[in-house]
N, C-alpha and C. Protein backbone atom coordinates (compact mmCIF):
# COMPACT_ATOMS: atom_id res chain seq x y z
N UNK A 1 -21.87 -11.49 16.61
CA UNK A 1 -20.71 -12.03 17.27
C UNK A 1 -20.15 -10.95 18.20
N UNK A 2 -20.06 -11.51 19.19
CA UNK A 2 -19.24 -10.30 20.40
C UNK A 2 -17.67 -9.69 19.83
N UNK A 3 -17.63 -8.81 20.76
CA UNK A 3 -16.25 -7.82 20.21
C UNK A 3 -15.17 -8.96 20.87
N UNK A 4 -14.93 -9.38 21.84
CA UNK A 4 -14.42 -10.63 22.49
C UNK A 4 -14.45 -12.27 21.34
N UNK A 5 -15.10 -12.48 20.73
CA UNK A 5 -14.86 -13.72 20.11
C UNK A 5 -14.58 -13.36 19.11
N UNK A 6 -15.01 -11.56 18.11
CA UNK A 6 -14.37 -11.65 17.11
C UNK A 6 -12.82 -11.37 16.94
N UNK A 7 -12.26 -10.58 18.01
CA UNK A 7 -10.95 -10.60 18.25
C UNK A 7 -10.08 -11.57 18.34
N UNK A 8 -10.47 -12.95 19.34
CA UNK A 8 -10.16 -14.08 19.18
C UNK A 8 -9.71 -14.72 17.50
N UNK A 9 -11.20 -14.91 17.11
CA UNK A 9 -11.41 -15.70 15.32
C UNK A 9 -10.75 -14.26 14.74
N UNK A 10 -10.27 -13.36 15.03
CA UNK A 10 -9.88 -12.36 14.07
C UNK A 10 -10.77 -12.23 12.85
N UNK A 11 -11.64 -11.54 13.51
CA UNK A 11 -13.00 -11.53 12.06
C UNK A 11 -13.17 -9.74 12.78
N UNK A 12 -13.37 -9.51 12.04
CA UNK A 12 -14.56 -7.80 11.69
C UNK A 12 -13.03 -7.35 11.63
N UNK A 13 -13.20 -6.09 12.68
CA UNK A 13 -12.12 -5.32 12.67
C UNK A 13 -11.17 -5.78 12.76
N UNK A 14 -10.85 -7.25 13.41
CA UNK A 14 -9.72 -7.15 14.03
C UNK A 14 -8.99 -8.60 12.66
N UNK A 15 -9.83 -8.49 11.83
CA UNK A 15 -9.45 -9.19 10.09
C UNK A 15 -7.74 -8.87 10.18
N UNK A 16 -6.88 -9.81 9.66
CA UNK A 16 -5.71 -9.93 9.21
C UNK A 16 -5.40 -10.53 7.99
N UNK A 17 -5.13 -8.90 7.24
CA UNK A 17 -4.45 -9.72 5.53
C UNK A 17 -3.19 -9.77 5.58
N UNK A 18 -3.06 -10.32 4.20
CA UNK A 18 -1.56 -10.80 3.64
C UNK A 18 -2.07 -10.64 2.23
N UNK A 19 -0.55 -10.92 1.73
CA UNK A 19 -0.69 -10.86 0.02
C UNK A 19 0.61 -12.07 -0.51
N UNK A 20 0.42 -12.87 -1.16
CA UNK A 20 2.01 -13.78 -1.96
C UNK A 20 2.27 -13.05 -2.25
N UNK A 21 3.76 -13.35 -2.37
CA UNK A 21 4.43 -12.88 -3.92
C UNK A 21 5.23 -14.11 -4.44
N UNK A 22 5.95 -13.98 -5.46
CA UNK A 22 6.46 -14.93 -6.27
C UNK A 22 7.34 -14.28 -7.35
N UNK A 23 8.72 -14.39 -7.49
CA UNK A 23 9.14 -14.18 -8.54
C UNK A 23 10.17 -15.32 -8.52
N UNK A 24 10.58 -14.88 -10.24
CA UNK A 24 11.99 -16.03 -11.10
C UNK A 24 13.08 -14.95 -11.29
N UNK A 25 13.96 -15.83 -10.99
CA UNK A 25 15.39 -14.93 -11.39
C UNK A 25 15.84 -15.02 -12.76
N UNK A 26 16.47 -14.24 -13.48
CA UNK A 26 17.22 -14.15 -14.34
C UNK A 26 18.04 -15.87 -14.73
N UNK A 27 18.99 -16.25 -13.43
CA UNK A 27 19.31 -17.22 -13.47
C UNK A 27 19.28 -17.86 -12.38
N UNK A 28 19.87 -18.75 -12.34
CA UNK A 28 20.14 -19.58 -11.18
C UNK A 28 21.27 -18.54 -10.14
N UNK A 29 21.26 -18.34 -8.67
CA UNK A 29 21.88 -17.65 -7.90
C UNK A 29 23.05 -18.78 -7.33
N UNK A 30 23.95 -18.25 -7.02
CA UNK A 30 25.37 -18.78 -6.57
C UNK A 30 24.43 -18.40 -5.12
N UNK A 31 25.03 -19.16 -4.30
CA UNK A 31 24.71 -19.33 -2.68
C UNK A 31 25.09 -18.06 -2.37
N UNK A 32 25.77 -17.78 -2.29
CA UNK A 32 26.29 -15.95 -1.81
C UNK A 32 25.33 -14.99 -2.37
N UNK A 33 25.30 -14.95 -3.69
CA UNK A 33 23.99 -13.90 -4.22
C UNK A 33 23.01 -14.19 -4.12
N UNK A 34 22.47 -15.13 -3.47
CA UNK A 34 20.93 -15.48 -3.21
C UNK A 34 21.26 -15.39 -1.48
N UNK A 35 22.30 -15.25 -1.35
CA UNK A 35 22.19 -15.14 0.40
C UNK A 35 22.18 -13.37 0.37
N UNK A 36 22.75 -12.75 -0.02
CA UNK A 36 22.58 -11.69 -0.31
C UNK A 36 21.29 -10.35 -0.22
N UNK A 37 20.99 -11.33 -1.74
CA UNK A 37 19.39 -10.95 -2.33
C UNK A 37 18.14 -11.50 -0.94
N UNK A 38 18.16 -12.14 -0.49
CA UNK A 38 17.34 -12.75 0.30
C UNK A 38 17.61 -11.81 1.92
N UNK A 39 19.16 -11.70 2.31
CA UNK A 39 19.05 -10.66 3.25
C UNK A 39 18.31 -9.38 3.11
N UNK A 40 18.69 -8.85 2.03
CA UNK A 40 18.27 -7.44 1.54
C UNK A 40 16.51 -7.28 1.83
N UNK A 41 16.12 -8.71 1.19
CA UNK A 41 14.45 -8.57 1.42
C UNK A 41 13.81 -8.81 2.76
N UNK A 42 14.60 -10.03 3.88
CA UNK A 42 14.31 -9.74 5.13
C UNK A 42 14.24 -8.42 5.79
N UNK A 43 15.75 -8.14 5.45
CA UNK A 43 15.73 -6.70 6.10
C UNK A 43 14.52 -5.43 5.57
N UNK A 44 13.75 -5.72 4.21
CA UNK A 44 13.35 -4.72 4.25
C UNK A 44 11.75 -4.98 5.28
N UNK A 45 11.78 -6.54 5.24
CA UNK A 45 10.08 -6.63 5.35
C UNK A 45 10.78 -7.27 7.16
N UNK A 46 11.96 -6.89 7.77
CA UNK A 46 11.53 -6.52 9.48
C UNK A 46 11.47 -4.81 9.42
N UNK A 47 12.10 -4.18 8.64
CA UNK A 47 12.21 -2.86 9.18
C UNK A 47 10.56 -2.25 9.01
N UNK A 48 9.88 -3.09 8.65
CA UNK A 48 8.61 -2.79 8.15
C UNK A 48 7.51 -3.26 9.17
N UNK A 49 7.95 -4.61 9.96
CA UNK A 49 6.92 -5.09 10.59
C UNK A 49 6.66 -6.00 10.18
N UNK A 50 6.96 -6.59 8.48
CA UNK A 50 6.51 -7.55 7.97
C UNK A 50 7.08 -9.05 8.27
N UNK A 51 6.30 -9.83 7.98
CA UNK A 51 6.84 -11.32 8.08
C UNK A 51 6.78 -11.97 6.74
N UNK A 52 7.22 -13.23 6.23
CA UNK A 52 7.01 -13.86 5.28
C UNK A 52 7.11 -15.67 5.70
N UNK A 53 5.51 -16.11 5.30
CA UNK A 53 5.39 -17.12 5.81
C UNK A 53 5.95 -18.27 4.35
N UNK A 54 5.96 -19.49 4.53
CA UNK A 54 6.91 -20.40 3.43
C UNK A 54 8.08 -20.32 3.22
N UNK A 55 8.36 -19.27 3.93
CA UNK A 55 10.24 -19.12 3.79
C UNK A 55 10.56 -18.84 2.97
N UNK A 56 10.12 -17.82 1.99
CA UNK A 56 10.80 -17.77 0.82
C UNK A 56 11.54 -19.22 0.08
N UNK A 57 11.09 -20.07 -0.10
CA UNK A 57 11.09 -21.16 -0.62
C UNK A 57 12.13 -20.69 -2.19
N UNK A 58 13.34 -21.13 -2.18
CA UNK A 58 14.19 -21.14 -3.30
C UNK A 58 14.57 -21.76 -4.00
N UNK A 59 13.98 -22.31 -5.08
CA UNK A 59 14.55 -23.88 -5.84
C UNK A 59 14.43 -23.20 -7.39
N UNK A 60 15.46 -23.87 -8.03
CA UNK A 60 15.77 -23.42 -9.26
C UNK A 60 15.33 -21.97 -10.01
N UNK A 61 15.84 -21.29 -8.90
CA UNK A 61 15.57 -20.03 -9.62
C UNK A 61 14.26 -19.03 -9.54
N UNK A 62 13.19 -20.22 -8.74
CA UNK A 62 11.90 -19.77 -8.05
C UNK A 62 11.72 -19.19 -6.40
N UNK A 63 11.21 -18.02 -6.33
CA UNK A 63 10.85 -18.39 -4.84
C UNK A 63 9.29 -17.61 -4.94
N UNK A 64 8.79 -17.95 -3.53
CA UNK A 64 7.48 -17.60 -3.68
C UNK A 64 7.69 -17.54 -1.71
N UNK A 65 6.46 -16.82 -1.23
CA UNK A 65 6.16 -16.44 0.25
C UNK A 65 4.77 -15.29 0.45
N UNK A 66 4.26 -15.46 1.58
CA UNK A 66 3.37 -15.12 1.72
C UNK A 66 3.29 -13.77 3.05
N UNK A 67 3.03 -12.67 2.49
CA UNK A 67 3.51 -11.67 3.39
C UNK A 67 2.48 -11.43 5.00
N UNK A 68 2.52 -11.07 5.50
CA UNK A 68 1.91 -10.69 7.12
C UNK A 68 2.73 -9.78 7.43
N UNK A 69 1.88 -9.66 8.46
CA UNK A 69 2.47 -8.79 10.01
C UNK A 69 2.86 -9.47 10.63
N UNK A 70 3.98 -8.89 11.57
CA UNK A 70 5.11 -9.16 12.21
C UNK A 70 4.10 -9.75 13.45
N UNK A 71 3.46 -10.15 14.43
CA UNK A 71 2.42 -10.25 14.70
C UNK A 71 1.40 -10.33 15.34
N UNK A 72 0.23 -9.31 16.17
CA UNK A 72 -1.05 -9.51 15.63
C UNK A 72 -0.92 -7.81 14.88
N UNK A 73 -1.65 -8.03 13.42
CA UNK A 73 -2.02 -6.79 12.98
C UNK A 73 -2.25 -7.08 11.81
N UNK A 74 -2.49 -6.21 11.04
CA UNK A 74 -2.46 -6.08 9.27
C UNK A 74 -1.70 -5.52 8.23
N UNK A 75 -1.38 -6.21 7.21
CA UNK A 75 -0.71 -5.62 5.98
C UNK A 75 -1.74 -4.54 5.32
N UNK A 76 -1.12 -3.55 5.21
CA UNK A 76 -1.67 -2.48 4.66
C UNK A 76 -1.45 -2.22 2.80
N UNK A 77 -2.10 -1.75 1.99
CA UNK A 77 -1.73 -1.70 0.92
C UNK A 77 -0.67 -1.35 0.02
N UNK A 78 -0.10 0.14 1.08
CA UNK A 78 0.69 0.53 0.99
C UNK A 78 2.27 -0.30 1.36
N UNK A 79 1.95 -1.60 2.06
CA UNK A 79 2.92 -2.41 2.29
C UNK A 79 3.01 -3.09 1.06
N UNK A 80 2.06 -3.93 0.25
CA UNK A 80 1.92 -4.05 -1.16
C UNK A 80 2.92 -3.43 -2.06
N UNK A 81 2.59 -1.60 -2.44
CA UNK A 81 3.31 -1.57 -3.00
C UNK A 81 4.63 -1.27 -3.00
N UNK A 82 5.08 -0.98 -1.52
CA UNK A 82 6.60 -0.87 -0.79
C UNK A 82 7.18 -1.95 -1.26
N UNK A 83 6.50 -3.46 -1.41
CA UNK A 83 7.79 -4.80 -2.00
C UNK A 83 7.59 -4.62 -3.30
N UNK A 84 6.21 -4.06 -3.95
CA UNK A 84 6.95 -3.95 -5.38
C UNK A 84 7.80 -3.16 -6.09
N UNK A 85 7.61 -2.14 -5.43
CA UNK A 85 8.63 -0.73 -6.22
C UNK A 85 9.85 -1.90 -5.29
N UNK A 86 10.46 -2.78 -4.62
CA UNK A 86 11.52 -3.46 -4.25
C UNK A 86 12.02 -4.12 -5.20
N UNK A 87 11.48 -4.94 -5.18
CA UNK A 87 11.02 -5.87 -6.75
C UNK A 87 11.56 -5.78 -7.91
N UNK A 88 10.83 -4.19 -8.54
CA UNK A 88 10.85 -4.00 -9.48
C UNK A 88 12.07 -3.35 -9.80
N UNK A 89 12.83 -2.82 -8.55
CA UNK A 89 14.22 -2.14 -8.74
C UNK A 89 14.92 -3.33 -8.57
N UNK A 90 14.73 -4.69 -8.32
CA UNK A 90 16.02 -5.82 -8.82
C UNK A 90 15.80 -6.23 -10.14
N UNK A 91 15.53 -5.17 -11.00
CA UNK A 91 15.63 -6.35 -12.27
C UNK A 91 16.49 -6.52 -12.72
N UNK A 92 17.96 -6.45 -12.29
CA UNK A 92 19.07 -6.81 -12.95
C UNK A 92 19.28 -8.35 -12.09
N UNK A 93 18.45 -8.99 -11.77
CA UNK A 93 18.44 -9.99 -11.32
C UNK A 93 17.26 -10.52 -11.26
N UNK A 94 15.79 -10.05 -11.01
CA UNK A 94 14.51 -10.76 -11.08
C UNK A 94 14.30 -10.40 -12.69
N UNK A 95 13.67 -11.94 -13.45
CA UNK A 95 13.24 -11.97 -14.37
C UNK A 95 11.64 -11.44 -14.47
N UNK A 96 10.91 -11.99 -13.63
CA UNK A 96 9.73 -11.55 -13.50
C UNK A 96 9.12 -11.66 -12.07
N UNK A 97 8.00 -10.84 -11.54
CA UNK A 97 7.47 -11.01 -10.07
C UNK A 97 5.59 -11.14 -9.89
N UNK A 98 5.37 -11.46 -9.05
CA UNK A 98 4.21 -11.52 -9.02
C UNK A 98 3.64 -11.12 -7.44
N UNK A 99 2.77 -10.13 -7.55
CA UNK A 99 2.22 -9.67 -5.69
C UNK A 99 0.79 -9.97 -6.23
N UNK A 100 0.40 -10.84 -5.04
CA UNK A 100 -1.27 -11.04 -5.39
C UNK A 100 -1.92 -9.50 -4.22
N UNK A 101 -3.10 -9.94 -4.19
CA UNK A 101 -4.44 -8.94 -3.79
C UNK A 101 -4.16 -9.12 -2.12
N UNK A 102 -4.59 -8.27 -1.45
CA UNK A 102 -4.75 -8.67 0.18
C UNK A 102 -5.53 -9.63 0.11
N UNK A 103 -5.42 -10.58 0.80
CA UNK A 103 -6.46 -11.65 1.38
C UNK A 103 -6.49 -11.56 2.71
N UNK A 104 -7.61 -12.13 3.49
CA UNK A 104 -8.05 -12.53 4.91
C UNK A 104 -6.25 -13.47 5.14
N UNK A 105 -5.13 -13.60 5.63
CA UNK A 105 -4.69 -14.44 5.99
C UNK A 105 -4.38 -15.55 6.73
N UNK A 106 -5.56 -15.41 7.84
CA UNK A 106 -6.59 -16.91 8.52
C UNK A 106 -7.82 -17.47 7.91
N UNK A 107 -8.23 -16.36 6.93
CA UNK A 107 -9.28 -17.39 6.02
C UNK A 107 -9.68 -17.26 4.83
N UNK A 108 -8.12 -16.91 4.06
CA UNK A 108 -8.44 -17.01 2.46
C UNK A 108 -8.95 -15.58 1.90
N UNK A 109 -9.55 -16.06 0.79
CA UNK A 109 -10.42 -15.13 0.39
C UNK A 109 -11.30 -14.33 1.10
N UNK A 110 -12.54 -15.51 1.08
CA UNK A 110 -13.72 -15.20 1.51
C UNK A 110 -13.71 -14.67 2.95
């Protein structure tokens, strides 16, 4: 495949990962502390470059989103563990979290 079409399909080098995450709160958030908590994490993942695709989706106490680059580029590992040491310092409010593996984020896994 040419250096030109793989840039296009974003395949070889020019591959773009992501990773979910997902955590539960403690409890249910009052609109203000989940407006809050939710600024705090935008702000950390623009000052980063990062994006989060699904919107951080918030319903009963769940949210879940899927991380990228701000965008064209790649999440690096070290971006990985920058939201978890995040994460893991709200636990006076996250019950539990979950960061999956880098994936291809135009084509999955594989």
């Amino acid at each position: 495949m040419k250096k030109r079409l793989r840039k296009k399909l974003r395949k070889g080098e020019f591959q773009e990962m992501g990773f979910f995450i997902s955590f539960n709160f403690e409890r249910e958030l009052s609109q203000e502390k989940s407006h809050v908590f939710f600024h705090k994490l935008l702000g950390l993942l623009e000052n980063n470059n990062l994006a989060v695709g699904g919107g951080l989706l918030y319903e009963k106490g769940y949210s879940e989103g899927f991380v990228t680059w701000d965008g064209r580029g790649t999440v690096l590992e070290k971006h990985r563990i920058l939201i978890d040491k995040w994460l893991n310092e709200q636990n006076s409010m996250i019950k539990n979290y979950e960061i999956g593996v880098l994936v291809d984020a135009w084509y999955g896994h594989d």
